[in-house]
N, C-alpha and C. Protein backbone atom coordinates (compact mmCIF):
# COMPACT_ATOMS: atom_id res chain seq x y z
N UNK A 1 -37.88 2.23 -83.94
CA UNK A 1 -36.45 2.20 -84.01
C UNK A 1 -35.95 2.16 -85.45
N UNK A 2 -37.01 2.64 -86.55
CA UNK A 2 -36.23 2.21 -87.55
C UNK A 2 -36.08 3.55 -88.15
N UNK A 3 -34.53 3.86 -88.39
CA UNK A 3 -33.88 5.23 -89.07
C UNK A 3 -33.93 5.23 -90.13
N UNK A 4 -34.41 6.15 -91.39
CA UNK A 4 -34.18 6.11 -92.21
C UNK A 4 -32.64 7.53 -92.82
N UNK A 5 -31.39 7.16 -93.26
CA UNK A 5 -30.57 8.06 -93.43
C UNK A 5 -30.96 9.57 -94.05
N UNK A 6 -31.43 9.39 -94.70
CA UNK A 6 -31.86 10.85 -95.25
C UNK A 6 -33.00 11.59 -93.75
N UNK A 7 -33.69 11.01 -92.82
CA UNK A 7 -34.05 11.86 -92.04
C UNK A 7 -33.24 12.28 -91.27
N UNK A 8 -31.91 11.24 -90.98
CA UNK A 8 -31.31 11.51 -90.23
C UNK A 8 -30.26 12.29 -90.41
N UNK A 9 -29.46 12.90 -91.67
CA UNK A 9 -29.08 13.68 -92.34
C UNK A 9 -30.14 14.95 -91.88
N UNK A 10 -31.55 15.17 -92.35
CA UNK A 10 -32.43 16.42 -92.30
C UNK A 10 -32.37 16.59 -90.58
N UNK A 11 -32.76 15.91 -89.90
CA UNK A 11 -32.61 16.69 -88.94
C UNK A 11 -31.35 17.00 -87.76
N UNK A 12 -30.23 16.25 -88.29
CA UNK A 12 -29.20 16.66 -87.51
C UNK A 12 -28.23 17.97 -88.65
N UNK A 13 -28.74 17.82 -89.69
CA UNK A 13 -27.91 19.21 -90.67
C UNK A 13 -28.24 20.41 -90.08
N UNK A 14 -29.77 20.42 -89.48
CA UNK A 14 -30.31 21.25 -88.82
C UNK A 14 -29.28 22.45 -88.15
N UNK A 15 -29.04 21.66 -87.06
CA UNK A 15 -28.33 21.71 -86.24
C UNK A 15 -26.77 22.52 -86.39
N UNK A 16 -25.89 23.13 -85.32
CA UNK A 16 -24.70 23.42 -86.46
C UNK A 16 -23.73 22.82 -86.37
N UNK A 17 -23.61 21.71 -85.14
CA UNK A 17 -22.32 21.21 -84.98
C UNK A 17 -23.00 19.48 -84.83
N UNK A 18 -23.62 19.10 -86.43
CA UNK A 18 -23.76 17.62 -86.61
C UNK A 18 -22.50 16.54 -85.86
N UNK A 19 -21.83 16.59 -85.86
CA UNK A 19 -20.80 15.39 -85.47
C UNK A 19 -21.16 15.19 -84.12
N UNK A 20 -21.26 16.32 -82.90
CA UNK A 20 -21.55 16.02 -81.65
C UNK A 20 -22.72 15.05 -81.44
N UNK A 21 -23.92 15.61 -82.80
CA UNK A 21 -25.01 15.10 -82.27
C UNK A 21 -24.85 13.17 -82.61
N UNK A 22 -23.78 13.09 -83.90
CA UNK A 22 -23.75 11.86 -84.55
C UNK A 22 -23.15 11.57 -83.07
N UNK A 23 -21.98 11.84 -82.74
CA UNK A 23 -21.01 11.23 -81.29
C UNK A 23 -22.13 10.76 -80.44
N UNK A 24 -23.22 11.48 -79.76
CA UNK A 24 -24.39 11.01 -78.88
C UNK A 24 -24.88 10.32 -79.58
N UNK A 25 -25.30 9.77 -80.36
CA UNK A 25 -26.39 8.89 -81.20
C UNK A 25 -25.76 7.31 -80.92
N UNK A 26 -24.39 7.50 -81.49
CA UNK A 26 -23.45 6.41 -81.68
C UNK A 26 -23.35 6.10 -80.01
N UNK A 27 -23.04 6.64 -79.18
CA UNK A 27 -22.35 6.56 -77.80
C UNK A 27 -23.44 6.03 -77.28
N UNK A 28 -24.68 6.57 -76.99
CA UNK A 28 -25.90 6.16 -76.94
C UNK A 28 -26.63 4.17 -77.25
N UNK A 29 -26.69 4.20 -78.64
CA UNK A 29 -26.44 3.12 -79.08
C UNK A 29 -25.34 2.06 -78.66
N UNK A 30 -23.98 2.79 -78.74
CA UNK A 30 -23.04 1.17 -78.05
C UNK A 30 -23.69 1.15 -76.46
N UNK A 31 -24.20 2.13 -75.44
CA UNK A 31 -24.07 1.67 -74.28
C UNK A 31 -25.26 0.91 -74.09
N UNK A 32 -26.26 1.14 -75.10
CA UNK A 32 -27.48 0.15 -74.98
C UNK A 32 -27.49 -1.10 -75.38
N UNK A 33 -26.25 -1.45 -76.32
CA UNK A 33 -25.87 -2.63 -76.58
C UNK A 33 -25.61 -3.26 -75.72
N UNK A 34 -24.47 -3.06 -74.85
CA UNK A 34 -24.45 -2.79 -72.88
C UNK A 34 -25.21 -3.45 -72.25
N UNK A 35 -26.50 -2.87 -72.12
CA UNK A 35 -27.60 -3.03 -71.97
C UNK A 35 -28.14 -4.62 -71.62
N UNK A 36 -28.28 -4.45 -73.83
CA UNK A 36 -28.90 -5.48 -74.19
C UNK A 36 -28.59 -6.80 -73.38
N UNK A 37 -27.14 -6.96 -73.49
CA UNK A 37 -26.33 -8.25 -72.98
C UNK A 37 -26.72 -8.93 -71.84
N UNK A 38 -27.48 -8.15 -71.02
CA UNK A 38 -28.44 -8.64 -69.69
C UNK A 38 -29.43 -9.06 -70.14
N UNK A 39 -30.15 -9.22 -71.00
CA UNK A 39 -31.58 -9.37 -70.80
C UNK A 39 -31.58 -11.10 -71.39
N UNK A 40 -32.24 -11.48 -70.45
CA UNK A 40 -32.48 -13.08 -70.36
C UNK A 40 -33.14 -13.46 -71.61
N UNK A 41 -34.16 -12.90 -72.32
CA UNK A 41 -34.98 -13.88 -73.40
C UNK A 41 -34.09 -13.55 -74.76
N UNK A 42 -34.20 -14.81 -75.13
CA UNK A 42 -33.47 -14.72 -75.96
C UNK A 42 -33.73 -14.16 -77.17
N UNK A 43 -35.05 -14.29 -77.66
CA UNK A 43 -35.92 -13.42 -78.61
C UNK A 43 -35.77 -12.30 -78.90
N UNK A 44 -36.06 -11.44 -77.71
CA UNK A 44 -36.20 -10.25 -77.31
C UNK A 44 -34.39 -9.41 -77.71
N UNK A 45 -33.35 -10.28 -76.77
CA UNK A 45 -32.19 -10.12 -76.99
C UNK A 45 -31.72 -9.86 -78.37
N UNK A 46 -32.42 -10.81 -79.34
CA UNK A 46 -31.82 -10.86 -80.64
C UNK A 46 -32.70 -9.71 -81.47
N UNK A 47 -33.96 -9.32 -81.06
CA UNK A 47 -34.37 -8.56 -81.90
C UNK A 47 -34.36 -7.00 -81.54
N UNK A 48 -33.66 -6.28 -80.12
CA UNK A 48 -33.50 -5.15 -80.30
C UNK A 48 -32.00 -5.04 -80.68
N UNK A 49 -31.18 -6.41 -80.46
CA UNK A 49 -29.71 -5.78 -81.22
C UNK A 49 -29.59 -5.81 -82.42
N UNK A 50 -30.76 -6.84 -83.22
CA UNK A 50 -30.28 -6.70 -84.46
C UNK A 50 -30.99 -5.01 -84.87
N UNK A 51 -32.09 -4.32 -84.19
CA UNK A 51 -32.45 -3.18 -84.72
C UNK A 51 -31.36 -2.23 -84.07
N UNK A 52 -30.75 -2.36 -82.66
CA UNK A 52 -30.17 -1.16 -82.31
C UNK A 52 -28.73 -1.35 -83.48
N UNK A 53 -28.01 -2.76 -84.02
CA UNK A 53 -27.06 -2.42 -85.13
C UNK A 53 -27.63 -1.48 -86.13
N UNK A 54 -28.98 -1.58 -86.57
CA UNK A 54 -29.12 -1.42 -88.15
C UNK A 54 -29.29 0.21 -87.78
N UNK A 55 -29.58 0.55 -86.61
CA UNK A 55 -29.02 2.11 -86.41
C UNK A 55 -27.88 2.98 -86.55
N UNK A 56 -27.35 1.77 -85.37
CA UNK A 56 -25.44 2.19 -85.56
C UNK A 56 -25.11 2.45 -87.30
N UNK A 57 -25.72 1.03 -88.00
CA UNK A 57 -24.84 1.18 -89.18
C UNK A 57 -25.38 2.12 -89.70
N UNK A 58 -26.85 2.78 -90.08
CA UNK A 58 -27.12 3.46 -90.68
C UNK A 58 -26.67 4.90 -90.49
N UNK A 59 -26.10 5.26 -89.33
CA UNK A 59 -25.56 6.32 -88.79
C UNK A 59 -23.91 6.83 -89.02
N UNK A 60 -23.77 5.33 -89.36
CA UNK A 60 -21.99 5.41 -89.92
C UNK A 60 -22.26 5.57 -91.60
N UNK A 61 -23.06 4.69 -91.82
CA UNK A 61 -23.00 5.19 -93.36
C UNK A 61 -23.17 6.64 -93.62
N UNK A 62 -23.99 7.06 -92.78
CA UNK A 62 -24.60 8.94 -92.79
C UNK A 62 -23.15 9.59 -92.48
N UNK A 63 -22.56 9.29 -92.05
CA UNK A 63 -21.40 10.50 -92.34
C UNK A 63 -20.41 10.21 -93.45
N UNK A 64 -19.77 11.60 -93.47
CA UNK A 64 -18.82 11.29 -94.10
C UNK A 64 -17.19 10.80 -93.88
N UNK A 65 -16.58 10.28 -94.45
CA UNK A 65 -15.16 9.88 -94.19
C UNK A 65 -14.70 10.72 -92.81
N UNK A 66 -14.72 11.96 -93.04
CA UNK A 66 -14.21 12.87 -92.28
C UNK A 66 -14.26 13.23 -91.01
N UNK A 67 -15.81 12.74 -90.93
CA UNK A 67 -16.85 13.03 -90.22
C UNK A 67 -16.85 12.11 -89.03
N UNK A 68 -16.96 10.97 -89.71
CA UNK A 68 -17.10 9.59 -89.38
C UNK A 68 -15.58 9.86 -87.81
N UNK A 69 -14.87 9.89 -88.43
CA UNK A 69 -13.19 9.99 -87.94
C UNK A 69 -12.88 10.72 -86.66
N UNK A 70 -13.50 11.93 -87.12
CA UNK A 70 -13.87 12.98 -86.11
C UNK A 70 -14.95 12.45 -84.79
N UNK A 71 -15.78 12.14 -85.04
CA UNK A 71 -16.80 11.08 -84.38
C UNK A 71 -16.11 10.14 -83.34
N UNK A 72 -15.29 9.60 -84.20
CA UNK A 72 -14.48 8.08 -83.28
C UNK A 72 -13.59 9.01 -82.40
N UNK A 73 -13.00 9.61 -82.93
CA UNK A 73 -11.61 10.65 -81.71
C UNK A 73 -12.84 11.23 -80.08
N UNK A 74 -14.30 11.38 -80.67
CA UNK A 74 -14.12 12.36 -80.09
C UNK A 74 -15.08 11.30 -78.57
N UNK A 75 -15.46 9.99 -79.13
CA UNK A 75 -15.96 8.75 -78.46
C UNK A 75 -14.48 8.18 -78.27
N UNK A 76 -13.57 8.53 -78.54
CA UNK A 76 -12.51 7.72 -77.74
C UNK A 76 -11.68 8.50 -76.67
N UNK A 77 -12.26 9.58 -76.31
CA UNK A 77 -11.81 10.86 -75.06
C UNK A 77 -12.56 10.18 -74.26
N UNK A 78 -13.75 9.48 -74.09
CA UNK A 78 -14.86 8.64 -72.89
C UNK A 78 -14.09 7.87 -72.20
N UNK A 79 -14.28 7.84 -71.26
CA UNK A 79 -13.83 6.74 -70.15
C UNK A 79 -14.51 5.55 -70.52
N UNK A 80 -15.45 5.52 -71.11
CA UNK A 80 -16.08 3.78 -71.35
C UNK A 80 -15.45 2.76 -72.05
N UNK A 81 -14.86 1.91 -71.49
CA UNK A 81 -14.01 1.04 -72.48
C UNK A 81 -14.46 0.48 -73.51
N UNK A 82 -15.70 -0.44 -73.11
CA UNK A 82 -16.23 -1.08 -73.73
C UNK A 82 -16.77 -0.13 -75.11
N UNK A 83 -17.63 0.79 -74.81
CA UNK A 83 -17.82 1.89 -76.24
C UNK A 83 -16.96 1.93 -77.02
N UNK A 84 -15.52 2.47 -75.97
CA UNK A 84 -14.21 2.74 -76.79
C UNK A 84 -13.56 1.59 -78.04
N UNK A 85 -13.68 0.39 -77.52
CA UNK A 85 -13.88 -0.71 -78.10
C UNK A 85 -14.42 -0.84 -79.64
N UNK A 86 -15.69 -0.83 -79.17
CA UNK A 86 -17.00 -0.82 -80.36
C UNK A 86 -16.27 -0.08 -81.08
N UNK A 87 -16.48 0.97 -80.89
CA UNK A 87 -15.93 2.19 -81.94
C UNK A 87 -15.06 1.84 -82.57
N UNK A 88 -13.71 1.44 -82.19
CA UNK A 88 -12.89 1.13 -82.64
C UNK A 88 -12.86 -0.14 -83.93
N UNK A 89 -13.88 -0.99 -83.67
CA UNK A 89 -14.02 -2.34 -84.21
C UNK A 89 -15.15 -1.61 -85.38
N UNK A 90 -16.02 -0.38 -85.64
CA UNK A 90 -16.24 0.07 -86.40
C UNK A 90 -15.57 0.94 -87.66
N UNK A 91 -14.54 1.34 -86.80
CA UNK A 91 -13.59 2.38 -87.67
C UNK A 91 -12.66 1.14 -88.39
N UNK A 92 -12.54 0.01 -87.51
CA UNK A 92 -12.31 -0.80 -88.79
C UNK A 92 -12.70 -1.24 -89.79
N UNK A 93 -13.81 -1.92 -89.24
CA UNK A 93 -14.75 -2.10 -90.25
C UNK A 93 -15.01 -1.54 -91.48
N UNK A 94 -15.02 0.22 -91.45
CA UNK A 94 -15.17 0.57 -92.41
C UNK A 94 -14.09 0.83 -93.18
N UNK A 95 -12.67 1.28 -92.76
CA UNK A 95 -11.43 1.10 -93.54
C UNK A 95 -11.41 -0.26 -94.00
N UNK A 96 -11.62 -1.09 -93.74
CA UNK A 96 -11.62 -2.80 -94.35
C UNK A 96 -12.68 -2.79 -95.61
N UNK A 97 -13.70 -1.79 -95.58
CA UNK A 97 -15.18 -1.66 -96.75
C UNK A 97 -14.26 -1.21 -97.56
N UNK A 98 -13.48 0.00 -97.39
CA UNK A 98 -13.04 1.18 -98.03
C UNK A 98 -12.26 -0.03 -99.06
N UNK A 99 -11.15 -0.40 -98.41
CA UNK A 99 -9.82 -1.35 -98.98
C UNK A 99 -10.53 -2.57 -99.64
N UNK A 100 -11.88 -2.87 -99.25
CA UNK A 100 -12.24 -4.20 -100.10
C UNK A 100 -13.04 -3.50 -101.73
N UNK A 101 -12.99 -2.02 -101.37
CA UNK A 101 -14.04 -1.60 -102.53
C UNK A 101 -12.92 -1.26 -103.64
N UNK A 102 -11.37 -0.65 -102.96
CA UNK A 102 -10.99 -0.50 -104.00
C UNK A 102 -10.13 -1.34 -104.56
N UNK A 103 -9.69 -2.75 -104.09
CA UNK A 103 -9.40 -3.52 -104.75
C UNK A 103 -10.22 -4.63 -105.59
N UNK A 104 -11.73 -4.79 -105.17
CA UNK A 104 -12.54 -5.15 -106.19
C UNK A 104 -12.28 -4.20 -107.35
N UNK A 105 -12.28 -2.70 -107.53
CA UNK A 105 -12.13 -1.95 -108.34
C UNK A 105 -10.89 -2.34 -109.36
N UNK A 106 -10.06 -2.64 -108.77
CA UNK A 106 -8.53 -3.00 -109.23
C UNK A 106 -8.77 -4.30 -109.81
N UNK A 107 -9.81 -5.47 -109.40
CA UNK A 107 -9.83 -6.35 -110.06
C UNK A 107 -8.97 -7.40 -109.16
N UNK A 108 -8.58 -6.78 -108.09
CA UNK A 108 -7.39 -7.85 -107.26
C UNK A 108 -7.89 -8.39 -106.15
N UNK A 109 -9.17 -8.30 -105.94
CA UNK A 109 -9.57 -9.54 -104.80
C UNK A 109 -10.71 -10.41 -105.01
């Protein structure tokens, strides 16, 4: 389970319409999160979500702004709430990175 971004860049560039494949990757990932939330041991629980996050994130960092955006619109046409959700609490996330990077820049936070 462990992605490294640059493969994951090589083999979805491949491809010609990358964003769909990022949309399944991501969609994929939140519903296994889903998943996870059932499973009784607690061990176990904590150690495929902390690997299925470090996917998600590495998969959001792999796109671009644009990309990224396009991605969330096209996971928020799904009927799954809960995904719809996630997603959403990601696309914040990263506008909140964006706004904390450029006011460190500014010197104002």
């Amino acid at each position: 389970m462990f992605v490294n971004v640059n493969f994951l860049n090589y083999q979805l560039v491949e491809k010609n319409d990358t964003r769909v494949e990022y949309d399944r990757l991501i969609e994929k990932c939140l519903n296994f999160s889903k998943i996870l939330s059932g499973i009784q041991d607690d061990k176990l629980f904590r150690l495929l979500t902390h690997k299925n996050l470090e996917v998600i994130d590495k998969v959001n960092n792999a796109l671009q702004p644009s990309d990224f955006i396009e991605v969330v619109a096209i996971i928020l046409i799904r009927d799954d709430m809960t995904v719809k959700r996630k997603v959403m609490e990601m696309l914040n996330q990263r506008l909140l990175q964006k706004v904390r990077k450029k006011l460190n820049w500014y010197n104002l936070f």
